[in-house]
C-alpha atoms as a PDB file:
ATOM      1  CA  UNK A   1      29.858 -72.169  17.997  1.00  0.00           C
ATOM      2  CA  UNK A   2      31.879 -71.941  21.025  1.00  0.00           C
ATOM      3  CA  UNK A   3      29.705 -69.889  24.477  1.00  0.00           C
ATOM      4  CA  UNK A   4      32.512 -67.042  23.139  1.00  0.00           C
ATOM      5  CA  UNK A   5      30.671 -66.183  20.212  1.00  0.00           C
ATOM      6  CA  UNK A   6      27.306 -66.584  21.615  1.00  0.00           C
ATOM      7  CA  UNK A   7      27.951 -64.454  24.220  1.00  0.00           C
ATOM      8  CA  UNK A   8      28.710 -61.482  22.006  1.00  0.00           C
ATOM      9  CA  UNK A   9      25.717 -62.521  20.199  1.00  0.00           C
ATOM     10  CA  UNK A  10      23.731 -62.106  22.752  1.00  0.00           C
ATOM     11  CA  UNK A  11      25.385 -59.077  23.963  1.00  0.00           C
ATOM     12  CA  UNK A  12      25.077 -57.191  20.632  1.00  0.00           C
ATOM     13  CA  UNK A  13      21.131 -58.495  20.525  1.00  0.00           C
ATOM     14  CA  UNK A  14      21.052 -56.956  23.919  1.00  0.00           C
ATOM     15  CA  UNK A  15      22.094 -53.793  23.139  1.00  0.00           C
ATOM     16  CA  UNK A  16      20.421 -53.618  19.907  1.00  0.00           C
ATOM     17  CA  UNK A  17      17.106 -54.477  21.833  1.00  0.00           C
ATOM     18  CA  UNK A  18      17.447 -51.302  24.141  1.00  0.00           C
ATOM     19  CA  UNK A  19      18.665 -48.741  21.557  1.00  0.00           C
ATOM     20  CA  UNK A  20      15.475 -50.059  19.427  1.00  0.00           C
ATOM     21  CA  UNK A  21      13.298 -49.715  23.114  1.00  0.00           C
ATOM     22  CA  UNK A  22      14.176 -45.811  23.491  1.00  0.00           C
ATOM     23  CA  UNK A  23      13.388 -42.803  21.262  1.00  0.00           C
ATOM     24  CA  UNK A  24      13.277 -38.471  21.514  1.00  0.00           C
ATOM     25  CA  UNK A  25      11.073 -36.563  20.907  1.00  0.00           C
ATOM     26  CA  UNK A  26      11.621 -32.721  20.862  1.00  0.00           C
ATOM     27  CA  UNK A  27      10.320 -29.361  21.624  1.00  0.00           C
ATOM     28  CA  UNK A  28       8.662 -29.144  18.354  1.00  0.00           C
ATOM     29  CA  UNK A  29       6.618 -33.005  18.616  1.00  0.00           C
ATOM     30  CA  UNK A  30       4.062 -34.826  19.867  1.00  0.00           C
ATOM     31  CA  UNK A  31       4.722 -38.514  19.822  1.00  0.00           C
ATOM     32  CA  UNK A  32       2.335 -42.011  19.976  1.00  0.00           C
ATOM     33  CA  UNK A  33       3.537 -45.553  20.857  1.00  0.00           C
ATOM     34  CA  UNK A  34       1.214 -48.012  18.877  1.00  0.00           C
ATOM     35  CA  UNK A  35       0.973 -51.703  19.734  1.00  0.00           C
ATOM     36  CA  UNK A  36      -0.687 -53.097  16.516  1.00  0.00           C
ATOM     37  CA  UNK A  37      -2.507 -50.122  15.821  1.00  0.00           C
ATOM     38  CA  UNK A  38      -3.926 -49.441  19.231  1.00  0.00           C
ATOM     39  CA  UNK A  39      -2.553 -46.775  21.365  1.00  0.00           C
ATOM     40  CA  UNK A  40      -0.438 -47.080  24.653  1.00  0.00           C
ATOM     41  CA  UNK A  41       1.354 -44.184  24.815  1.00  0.00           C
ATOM     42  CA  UNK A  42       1.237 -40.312  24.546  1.00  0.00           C
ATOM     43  CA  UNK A  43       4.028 -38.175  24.739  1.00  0.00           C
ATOM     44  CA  UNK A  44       3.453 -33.996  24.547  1.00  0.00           C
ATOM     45  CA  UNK A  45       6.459 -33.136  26.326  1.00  0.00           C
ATOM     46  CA  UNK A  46      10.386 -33.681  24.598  1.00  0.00           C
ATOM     47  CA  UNK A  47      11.975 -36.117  25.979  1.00  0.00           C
ATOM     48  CA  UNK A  48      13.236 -39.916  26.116  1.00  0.00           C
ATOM     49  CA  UNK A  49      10.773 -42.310  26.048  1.00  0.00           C
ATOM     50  CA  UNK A  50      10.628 -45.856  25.770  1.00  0.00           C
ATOM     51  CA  UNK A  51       8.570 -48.463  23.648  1.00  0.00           C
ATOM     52  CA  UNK A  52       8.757 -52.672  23.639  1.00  0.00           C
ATOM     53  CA  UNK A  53      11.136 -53.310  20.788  1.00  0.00           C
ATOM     54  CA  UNK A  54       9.724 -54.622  17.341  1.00  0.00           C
ATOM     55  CA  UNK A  55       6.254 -54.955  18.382  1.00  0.00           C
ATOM     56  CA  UNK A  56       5.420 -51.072  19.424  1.00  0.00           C
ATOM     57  CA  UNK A  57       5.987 -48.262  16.689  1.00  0.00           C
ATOM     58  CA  UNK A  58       6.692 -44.695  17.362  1.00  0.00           C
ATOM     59  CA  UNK A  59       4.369 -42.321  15.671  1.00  0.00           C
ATOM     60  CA  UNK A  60       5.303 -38.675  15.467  1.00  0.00           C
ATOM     61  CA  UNK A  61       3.384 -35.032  14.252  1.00  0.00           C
ATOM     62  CA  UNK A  62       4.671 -31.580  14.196  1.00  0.00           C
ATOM     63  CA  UNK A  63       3.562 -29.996  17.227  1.00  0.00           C
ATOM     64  CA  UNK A  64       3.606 -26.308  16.174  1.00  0.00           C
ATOM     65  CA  UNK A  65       1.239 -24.018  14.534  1.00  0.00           C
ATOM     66  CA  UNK A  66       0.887 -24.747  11.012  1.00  0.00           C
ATOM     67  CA  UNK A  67      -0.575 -22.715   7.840  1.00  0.00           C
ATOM     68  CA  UNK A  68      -3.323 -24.050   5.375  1.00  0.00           C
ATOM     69  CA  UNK A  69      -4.515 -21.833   2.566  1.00  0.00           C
ATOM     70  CA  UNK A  70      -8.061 -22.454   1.123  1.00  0.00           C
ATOM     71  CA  UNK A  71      -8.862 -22.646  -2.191  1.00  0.00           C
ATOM     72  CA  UNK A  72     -10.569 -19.396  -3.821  1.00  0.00           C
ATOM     73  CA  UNK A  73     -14.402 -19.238  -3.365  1.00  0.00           C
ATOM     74  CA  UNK A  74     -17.232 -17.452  -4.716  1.00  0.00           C
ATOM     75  CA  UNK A  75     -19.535 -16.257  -1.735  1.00  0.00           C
ATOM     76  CA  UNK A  76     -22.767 -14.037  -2.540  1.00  0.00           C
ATOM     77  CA  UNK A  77     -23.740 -11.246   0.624  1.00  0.00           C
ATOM     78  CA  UNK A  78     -26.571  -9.786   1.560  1.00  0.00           C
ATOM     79  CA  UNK A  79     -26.811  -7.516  -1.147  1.00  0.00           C
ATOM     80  CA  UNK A  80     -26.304 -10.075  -3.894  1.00  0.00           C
ATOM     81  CA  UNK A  81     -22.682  -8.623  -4.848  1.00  0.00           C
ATOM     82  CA  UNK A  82     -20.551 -11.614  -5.179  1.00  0.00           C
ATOM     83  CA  UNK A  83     -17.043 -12.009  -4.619  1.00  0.00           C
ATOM     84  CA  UNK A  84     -14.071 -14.663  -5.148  1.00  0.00           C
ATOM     85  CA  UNK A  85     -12.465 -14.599  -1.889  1.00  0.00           C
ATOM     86  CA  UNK A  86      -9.760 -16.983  -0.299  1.00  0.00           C
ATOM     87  CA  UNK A  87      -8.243 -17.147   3.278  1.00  0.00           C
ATOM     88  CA  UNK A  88      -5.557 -19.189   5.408  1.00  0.00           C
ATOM     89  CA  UNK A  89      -5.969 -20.424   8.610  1.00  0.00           C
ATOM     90  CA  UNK A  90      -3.034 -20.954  11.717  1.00  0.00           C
ATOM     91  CA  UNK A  91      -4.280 -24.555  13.182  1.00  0.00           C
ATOM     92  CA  UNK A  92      -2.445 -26.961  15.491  1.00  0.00           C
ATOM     93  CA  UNK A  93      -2.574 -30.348  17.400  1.00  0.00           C
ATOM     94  CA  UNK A  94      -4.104 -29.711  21.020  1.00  0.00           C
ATOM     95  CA  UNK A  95      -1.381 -30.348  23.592  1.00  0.00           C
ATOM     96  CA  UNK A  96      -3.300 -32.198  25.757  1.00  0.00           C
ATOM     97  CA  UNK A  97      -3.210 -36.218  25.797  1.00  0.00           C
ATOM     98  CA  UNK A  98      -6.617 -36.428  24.801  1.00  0.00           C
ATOM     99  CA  UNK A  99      -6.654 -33.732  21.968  1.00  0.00           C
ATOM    100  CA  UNK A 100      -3.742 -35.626  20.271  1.00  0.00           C
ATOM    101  CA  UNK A 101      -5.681 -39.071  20.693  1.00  0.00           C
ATOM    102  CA  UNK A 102      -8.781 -37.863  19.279  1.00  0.00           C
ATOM    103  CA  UNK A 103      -6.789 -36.450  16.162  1.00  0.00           C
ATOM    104  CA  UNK A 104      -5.260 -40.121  15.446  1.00  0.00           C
ATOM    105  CA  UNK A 105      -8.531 -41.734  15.896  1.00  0.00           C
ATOM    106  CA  UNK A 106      -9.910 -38.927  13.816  1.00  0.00           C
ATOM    107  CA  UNK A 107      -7.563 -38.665  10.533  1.00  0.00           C
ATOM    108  CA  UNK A 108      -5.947 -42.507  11.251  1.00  0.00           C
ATOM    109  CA  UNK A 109      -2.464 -43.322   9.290  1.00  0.00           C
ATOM    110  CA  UNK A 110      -3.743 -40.110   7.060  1.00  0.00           C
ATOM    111  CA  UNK A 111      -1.737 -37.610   9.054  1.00  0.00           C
ATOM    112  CA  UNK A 112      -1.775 -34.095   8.246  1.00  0.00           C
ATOM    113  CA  UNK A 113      -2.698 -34.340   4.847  1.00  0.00           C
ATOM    114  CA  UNK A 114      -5.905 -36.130   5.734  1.00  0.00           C
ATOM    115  CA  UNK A 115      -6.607 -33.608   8.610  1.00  0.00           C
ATOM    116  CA  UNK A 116      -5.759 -30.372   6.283  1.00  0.00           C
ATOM    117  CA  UNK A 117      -8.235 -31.964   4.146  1.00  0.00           C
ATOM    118  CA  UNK A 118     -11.153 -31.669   6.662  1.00  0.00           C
ATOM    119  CA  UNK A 119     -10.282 -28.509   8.018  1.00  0.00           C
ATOM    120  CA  UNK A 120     -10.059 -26.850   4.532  1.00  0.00           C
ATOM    121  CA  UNK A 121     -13.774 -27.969   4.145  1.00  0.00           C
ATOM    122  CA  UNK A 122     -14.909 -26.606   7.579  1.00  0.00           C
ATOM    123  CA  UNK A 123     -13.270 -23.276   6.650  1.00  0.00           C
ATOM    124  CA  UNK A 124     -14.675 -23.192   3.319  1.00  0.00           C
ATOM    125  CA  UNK A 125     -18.395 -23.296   5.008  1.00  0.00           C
ATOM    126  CA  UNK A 126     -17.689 -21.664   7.852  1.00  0.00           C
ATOM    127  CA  UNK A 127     -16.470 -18.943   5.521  1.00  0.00           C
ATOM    128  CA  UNK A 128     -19.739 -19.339   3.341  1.00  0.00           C
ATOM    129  CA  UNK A 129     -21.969 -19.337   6.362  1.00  0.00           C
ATOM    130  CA  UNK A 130     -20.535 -16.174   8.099  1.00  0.00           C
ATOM    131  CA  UNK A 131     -19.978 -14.221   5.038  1.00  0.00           C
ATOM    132  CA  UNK A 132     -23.031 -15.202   3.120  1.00  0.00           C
ATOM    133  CA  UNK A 133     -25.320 -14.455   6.526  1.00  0.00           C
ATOM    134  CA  UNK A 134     -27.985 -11.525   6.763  1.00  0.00           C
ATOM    135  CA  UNK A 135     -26.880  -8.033   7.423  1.00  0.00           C
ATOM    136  CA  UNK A 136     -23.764  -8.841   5.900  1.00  0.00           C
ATOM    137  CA  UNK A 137     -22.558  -6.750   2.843  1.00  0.00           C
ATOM    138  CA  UNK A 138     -19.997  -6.622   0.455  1.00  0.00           C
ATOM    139  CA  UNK A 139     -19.019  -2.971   2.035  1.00  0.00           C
ATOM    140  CA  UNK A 140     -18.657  -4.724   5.151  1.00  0.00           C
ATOM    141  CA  UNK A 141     -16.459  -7.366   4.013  1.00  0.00           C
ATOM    142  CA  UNK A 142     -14.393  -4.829   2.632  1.00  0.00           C
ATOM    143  CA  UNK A 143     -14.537  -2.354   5.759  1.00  0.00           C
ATOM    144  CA  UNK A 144     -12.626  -2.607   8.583  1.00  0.00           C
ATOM    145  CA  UNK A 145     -15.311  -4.663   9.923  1.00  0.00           C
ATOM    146  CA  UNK A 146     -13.611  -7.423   8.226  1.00  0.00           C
ATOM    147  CA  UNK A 147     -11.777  -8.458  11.503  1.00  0.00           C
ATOM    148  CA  UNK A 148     -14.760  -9.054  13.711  1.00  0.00           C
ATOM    149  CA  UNK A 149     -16.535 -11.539  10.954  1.00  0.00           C
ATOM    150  CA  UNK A 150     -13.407 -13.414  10.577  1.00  0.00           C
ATOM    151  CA  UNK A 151     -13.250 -14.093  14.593  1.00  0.00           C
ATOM    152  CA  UNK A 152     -16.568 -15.407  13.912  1.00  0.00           C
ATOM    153  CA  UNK A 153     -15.488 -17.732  11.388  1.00  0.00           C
ATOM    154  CA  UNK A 154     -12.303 -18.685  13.420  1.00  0.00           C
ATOM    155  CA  UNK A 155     -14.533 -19.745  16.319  1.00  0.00           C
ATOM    156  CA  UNK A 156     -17.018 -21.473  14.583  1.00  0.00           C
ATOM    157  CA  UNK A 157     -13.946 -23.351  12.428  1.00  0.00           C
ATOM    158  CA  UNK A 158     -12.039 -24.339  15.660  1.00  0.00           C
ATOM    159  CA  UNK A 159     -15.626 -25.220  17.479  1.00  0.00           C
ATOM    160  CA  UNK A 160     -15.842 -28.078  13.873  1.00  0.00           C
ATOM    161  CA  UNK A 161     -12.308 -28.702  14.093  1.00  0.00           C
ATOM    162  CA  UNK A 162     -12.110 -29.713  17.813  1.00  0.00           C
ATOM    163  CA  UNK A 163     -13.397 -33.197  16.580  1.00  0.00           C
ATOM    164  CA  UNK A 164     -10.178 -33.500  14.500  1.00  0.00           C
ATOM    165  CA  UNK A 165      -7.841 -32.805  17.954  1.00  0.00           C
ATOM    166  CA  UNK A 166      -6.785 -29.514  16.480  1.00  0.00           C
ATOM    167  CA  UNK A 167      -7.382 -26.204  17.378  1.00  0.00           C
ATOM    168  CA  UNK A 168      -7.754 -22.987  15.138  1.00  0.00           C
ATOM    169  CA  UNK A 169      -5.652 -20.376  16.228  1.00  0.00           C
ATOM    170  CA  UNK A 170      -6.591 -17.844  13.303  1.00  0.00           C
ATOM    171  CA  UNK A 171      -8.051 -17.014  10.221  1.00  0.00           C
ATOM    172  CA  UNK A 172      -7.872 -14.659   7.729  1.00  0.00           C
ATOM    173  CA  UNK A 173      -8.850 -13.323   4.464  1.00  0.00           C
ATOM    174  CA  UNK A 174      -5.812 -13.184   1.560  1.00  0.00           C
ATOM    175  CA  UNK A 175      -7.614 -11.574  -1.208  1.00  0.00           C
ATOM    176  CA  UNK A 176     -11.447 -10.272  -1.403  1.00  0.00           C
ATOM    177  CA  UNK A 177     -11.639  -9.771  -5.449  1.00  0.00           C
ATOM    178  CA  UNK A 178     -14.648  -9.504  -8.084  1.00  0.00           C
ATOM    179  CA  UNK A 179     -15.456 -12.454 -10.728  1.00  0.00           C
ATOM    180  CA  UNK A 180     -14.095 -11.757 -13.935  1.00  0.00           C
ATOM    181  CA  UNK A 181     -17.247 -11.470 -15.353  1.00  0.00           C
ATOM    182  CA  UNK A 182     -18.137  -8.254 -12.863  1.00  0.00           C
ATOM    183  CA  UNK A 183     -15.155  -6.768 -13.810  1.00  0.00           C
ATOM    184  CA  UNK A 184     -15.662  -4.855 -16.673  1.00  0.00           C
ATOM    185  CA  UNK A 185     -19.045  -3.736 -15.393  1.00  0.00           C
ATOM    186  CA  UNK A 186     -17.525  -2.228 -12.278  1.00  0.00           C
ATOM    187  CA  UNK A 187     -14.905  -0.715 -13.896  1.00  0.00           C
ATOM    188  CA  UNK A 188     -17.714   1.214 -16.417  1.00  0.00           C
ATOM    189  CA  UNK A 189     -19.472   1.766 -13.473  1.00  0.00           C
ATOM    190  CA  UNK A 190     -16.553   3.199 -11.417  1.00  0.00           C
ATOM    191  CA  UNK A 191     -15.524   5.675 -14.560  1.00  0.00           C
ATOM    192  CA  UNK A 192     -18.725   6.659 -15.287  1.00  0.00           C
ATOM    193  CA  UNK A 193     -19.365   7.499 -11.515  1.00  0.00           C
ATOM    194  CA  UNK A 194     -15.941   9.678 -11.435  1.00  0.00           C
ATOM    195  CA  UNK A 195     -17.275  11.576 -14.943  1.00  0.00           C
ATOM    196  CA  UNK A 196     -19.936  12.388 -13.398  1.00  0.00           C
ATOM    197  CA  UNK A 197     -17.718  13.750 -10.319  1.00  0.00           C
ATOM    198  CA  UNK A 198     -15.053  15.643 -12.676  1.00  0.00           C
ATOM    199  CA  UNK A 199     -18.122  17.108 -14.321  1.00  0.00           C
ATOM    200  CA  UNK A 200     -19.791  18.386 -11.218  1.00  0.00           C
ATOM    201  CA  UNK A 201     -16.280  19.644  -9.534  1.00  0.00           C
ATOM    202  CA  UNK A 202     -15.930  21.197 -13.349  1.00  0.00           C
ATOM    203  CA  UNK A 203     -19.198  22.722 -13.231  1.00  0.00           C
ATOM    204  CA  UNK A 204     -18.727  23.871  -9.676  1.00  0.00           C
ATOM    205  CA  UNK A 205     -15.452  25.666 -10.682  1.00  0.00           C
ATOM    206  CA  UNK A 206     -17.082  27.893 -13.152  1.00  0.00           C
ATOM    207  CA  UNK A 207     -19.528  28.614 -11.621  1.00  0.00           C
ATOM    208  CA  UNK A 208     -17.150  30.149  -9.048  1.00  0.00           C
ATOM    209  CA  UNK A 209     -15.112  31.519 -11.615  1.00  0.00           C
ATOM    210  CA  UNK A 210     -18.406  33.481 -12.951  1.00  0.00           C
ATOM    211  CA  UNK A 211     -18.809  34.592  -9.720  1.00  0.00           C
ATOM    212  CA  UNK A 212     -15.307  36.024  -9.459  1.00  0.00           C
ATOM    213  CA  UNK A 213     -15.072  37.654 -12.798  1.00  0.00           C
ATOM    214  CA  UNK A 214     -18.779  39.372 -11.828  1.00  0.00           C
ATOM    215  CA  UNK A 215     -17.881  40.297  -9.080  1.00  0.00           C
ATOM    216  CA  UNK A 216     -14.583  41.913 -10.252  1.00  0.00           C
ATOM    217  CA  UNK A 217     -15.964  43.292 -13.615  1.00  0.00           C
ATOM    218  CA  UNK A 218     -18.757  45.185 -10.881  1.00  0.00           C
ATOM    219  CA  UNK A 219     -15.923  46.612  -9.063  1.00  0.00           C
ATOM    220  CA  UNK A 220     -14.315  47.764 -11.645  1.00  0.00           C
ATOM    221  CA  UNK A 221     -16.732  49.581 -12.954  1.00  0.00           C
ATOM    222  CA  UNK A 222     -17.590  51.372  -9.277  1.00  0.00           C
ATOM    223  CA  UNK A 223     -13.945  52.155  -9.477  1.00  0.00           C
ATOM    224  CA  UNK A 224     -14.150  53.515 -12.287  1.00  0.00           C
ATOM    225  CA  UNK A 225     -17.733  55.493 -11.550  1.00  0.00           C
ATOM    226  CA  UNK A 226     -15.904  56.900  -7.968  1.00  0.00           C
ATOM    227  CA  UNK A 227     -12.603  58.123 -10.277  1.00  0.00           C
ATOM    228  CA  UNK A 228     -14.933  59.601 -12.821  1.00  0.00           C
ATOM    229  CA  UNK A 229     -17.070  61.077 -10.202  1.00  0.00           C
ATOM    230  CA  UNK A 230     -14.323  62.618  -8.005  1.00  0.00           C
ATOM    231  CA  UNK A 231     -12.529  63.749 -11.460  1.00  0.00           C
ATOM    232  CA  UNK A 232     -15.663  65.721 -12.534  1.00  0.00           C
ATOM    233  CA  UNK A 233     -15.963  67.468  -8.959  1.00  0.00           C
ATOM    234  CA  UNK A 234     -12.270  68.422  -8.932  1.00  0.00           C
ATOM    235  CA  UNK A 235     -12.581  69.759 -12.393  1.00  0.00           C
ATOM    236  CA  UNK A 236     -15.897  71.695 -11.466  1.00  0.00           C
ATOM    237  CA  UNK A 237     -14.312  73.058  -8.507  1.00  0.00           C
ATOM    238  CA  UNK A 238     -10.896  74.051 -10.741  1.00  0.00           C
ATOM    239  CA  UNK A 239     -13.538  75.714 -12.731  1.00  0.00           C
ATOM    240  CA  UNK A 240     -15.222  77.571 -10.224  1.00  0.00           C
ATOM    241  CA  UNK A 241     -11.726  78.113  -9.031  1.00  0.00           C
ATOM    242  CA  UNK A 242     -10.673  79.940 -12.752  1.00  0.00           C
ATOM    243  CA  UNK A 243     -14.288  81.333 -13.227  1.00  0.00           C
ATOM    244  CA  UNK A 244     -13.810  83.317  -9.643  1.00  0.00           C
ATOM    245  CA  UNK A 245     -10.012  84.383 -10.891  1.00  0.00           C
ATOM    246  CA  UNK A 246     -11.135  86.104 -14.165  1.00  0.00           C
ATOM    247  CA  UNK A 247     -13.971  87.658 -12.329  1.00  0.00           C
ATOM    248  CA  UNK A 248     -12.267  88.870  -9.622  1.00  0.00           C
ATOM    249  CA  UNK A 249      -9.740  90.109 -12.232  1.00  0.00           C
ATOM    250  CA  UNK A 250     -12.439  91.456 -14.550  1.00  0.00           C
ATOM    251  CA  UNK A 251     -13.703  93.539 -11.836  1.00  0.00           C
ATOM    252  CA  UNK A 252     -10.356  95.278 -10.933  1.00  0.00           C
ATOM    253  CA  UNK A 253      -9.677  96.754 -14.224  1.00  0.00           C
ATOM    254  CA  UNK A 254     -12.371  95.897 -16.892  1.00  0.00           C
ATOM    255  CA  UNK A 255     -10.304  97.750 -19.804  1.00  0.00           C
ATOM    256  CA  UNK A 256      -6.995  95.714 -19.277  1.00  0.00           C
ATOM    257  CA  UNK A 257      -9.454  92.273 -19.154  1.00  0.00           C
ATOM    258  CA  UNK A 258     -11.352  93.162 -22.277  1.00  0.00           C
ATOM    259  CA  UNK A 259      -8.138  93.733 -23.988  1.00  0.00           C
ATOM    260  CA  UNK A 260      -6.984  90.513 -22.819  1.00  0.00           C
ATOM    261  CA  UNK A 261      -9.511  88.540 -23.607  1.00  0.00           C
ATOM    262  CA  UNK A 262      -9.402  90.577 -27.207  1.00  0.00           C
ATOM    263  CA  UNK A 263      -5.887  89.460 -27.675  1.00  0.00           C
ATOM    264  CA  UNK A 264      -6.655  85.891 -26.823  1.00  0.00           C
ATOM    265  CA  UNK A 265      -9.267  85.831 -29.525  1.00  0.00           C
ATOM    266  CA  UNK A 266      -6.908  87.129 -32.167  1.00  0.00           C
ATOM    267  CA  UNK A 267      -4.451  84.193 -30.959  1.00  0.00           C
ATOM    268  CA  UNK A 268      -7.461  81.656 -31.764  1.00  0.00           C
ATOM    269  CA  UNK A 269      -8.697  82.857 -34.889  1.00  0.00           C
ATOM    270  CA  UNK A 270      -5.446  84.524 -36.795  1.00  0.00           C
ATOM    271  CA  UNK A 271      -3.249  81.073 -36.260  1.00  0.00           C
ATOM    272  CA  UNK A 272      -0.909  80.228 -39.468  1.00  0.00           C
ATOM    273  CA  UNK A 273      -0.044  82.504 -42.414  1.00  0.00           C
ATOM    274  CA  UNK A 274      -3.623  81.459 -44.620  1.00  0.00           C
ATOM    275  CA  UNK A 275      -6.148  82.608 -41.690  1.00  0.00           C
ATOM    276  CA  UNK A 276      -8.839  84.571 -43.465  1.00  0.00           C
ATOM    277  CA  UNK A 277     -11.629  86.741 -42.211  1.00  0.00           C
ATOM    278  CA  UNK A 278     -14.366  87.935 -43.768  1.00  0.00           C
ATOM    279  CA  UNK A 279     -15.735  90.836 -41.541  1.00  0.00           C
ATOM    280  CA  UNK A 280     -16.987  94.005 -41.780  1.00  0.00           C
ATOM    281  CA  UNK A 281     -14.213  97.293 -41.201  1.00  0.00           C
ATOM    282  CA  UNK A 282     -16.265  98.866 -38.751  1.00  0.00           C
ATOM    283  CA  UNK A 283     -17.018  95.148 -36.511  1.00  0.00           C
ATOM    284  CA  UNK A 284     -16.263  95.471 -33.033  1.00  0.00           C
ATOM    285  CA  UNK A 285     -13.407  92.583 -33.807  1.00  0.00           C
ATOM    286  CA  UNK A 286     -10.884  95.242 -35.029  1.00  0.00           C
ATOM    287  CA  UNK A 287     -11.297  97.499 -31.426  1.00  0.00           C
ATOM    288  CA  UNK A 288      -7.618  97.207 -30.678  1.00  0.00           C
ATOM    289  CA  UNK A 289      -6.298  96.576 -34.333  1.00  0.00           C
ATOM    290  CA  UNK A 290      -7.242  99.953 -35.732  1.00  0.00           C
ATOM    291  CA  UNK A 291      -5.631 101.840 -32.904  1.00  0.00           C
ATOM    292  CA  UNK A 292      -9.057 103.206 -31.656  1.00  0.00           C
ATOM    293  CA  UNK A 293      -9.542 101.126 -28.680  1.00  0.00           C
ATOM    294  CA  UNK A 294      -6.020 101.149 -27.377  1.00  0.00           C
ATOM    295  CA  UNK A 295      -5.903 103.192 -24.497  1.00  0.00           C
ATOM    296  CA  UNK A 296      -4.211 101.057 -22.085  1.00  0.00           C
ATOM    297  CA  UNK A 297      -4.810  99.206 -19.102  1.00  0.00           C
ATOM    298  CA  UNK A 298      -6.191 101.899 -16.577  1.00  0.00           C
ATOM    299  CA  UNK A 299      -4.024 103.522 -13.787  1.00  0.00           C
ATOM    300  CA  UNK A 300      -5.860 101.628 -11.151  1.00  0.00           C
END
């Protein structure tokens, strides 16, 4: 092998040294240069860095804020309603130096998975613990309230998880849901409670309704009491009215009103071509048929 060829062999084992002695990391990793398993370097910031070639590895983990959903869990409250609820948490590495140190000496070559592992048993009792204390209810898991108890379990999870290097940016509830058992007893319970409601509002409506017809059936009949009562006084005082006519016309000429009312009498009882009367010839009846009483209306 002529100095040629080992040159170039050298030269390409150069540059093959330094391209194997430099890596990147990005915006979106954190990065650790083992030596056999120990640690010598930490980067948290993207960028070039540089390792010894074949004996130092380059371990990398996703530097953002990841999402873990928990499985579903049956918790019991205060007042001994239990639900199935399940949650999902934001988490992430800890950008400091230390924070991503103490997460590789905490999970080892597990990673993520490993870690996700832990942290999905913190959140499960942290969850248990914080809905499961006193003074908490079903009602208030299910109230707007919600938001305050799950800051409590958020801090308490990212107080456990700081001895994993990560931090717990949020947590939340995904479903808050009855066991199947419960079901069909709330639901009874629930449709019995709004029968009871449709009968009341039911009850309440007739109840008004009786009121309303009552009250119109009463002023109807003082409606009908004033019309009756004004109709008999305008029909007394017509009377009085025709009463004070014929006597005012009886007492100008009392021969022209006697034979009035005389002919008025023979109108009433002498009506159709059958009218019979059985009288006597010399009743006061025939006055102005016989000729004897006809002597006209008087000259005043």
């Amino acid at each position: 092998m002529n100095r040629g060829t080992i040159g170039i062999i050298v030269i390409v084992v150069a540059l093959f040294g330094a391209l194997s002695s430099i890596f990147i990391t990005d915006e979106r990793e954190k990065a650790l240069v083992l030596q056999f398993g120990q640690i010598k370097q930490v980067k948290t910031e993207p960028g070039l860095g540089f390792k010894i070639p074949f004996i130092q590895e380059v371990v990398r983990y996703d530097g953002r804020i990841l999402s873990l959903d928990t499985p579903a869990i049956e918790i019991t409250p205060s007042d001994d309603r239990r639900l199935v609820v399940d949650a999902f948490a934001r988490y992430r590495i800890g950008d400091t130096e230390e924070k991503v140190i103490q997460f590789r000496q905490a999970v080892g070559p597990g990673g993520l998975r490993f870690a996700e592992d832990r942290l999905a048993s913190i959140l499960i009792d942290e969850i248990r613990g914080v809905l499961g204390s006193e003074g908490v209810t079903s009602n208030t898991i299910l109230s707007a309230e919600r938001s305050a108890l799950m800051n409590r379990i958020r801090a308490a999870a990212d107080e456990e998880a700081a001895s994993l290097g990560l931090d717990v940016v949020d947590v939340r509830l995904k479903q808050t849901n009855l066991p199947e058992q419960n079901l069909a007893a709330t639901f009874e319970r629930m449709r019995a409670e709004r029968e009871r409601e449709a009968t009341d509002e039911r009850a309440r409506g007739e109840e008004a309704a009786q009121r309303v017809r009552a009250q119109a059936d009463r002023t109807v009949v003082e409606l009908v009491s004033d019309a009756k009562r004004e109709a008999e006084i305008v029909r007394g005082e017509a009377d009085a009215e025709r009463n004070g006519i014929f006597a005012q016309a009886y007492g100008a000429d009392e021969d022209f009103f006697r034979f009035y009312r005389s002919l008025s009498a023979y109108e009433t009882a002498l009506r159709g071509s059958n009218s019979t009367l059985v009288i006597t010839p010399d009743s006061e009846f025939f006055e102005f048929l016989d000729g004897a009483g006809v002597s006209g209306p008087s000259s005043n």
